[in-house]
Protein backbone atom coordinates (compact mmCIF):
# COMPACT_ATOMS: atom_id res chain seq x y z
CA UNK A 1 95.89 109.99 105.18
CA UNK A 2 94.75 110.21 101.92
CA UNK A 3 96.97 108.09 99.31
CA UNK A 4 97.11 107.66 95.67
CA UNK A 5 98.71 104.53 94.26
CA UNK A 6 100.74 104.33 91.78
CA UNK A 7 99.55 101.65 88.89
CA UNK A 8 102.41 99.14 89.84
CA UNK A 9 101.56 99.23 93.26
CA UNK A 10 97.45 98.72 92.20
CA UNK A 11 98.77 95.61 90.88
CA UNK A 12 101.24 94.45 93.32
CA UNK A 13 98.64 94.41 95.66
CA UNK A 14 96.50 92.38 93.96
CA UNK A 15 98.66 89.42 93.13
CA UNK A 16 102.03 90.03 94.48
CA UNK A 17 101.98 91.89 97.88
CA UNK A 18 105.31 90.57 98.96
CA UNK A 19 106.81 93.14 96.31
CA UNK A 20 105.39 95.86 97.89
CA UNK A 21 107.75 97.48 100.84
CA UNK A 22 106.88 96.47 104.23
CA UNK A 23 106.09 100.48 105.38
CA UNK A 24 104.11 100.46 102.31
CA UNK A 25 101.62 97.57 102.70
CA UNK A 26 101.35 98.76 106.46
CA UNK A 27 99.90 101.91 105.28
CA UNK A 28 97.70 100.15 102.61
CA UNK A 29 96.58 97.89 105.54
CA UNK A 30 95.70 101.15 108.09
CA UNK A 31 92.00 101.25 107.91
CA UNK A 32 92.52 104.78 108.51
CA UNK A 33 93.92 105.35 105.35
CA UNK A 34 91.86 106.09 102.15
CA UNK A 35 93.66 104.46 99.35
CA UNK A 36 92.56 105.86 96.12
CA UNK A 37 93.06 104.16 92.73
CA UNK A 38 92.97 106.92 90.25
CA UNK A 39 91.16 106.68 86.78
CA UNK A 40 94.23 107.23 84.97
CA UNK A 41 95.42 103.96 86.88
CA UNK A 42 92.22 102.38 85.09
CA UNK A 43 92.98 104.20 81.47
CA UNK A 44 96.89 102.51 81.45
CA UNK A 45 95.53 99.50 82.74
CA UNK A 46 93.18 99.42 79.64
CA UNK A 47 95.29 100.98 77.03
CA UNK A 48 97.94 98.54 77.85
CA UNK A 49 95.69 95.46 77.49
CA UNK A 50 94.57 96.94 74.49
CA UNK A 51 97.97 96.75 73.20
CA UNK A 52 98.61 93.50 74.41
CA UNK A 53 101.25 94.93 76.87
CA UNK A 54 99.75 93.45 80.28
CA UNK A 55 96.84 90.51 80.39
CA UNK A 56 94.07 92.46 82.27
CA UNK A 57 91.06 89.62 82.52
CA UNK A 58 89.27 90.69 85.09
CA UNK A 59 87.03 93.33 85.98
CA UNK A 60 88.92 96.28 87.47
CA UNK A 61 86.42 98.46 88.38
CA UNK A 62 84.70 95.38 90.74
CA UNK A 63 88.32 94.66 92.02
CA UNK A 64 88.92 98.28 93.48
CA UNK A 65 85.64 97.69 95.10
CA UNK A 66 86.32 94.97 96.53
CA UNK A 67 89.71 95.34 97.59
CA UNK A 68 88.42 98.11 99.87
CA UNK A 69 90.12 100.49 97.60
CA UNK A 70 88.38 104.20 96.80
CA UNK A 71 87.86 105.18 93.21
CA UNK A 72 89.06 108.81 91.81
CA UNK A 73 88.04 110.52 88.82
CA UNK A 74 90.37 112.80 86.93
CA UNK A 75 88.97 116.04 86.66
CA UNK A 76 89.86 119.45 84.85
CA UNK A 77 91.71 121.03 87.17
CA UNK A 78 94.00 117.83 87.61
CA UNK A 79 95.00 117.96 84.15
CA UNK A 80 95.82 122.25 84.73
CA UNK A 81 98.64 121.13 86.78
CA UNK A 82 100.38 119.25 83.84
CA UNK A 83 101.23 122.80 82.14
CA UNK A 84 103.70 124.23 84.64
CA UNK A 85 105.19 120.48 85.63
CA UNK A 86 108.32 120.11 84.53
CA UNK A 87 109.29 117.12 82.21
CA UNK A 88 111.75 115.26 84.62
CA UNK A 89 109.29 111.91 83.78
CA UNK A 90 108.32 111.34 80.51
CA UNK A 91 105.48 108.79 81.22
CA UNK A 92 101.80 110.82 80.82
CA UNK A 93 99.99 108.05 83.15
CA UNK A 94 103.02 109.11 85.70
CA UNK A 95 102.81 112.29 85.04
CA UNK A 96 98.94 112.47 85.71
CA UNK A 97 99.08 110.98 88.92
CA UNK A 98 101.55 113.51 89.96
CA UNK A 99 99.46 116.27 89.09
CA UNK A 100 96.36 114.65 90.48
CA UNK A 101 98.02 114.33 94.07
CA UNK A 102 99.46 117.80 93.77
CA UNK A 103 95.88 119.39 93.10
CA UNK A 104 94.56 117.21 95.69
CA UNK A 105 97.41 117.56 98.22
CA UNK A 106 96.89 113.67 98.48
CA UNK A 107 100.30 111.08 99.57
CA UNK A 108 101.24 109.29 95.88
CA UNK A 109 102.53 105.52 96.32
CA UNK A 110 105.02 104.50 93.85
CA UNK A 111 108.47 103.23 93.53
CA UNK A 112 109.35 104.90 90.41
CA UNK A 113 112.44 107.27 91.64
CA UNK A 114 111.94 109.45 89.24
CA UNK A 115 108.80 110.99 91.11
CA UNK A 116 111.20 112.23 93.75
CA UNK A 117 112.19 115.07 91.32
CA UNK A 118 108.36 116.55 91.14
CA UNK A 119 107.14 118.16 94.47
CA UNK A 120 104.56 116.12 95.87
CA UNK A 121 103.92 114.27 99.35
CA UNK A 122 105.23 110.53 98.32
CA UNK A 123 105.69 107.40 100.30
């Protein structure tokens, strides 16, 4: 299975698994399971710090390598899905992701309920 994580759940895992649902860190865990951390994950990560919303001081691009997690890119026809999405989530990171697991036909990880009203495969 081929799953992209949400941003909350990038960082959950890092420092605060026990917030993550039990199903859910199984299917992190399953070695046969490709767990993708998208670049958009990586752009909100660094706008935010930028902003002095979240503290990112480490590295994030060696962290996703060595958590065993896969890096994706973004690409053009990712972003072609964002022009017949419908707003029910005004978040652009959010909305991203959605649109990059619906051109991919990858899972999406999140707990934001609002990504229940877009069609894509979630856990």
């Amino acid at each position: 299975m081929k799953i992209i994580i949400d941003t909350h759940i990038f960082l959950w895992a890092l420092a605060e698994p026990s917030k993550i649902e039990k199903s859910k860190l199984e299917r992190l865990r399953l070695m046969s399971n490709t767990i993708y951390v998208s670049a958009i994950t990586v752009t909100e990560l660094m706008i935010k710090s930028s902003i002095g919303k979240l503290d990112i001081d480490f590295d994030v691009i060696e962290v996703i390598n060595a958590s065993g997690f896969e890096q994706l890119d973004f690409t053009a026809a990712d972003a072609l899905k964002l022009k017949e999405m419908p707003f029910h989530h005004k978040d652009p990171f959010d909305r991203m992701l959605i649109a990059q697991a619906q051109e991919n036909n990858f899972f999406l990880m999140s707990d934001d309920s609002k990504f229940s009203m877009y069609e894509c495969k979630l856990i």
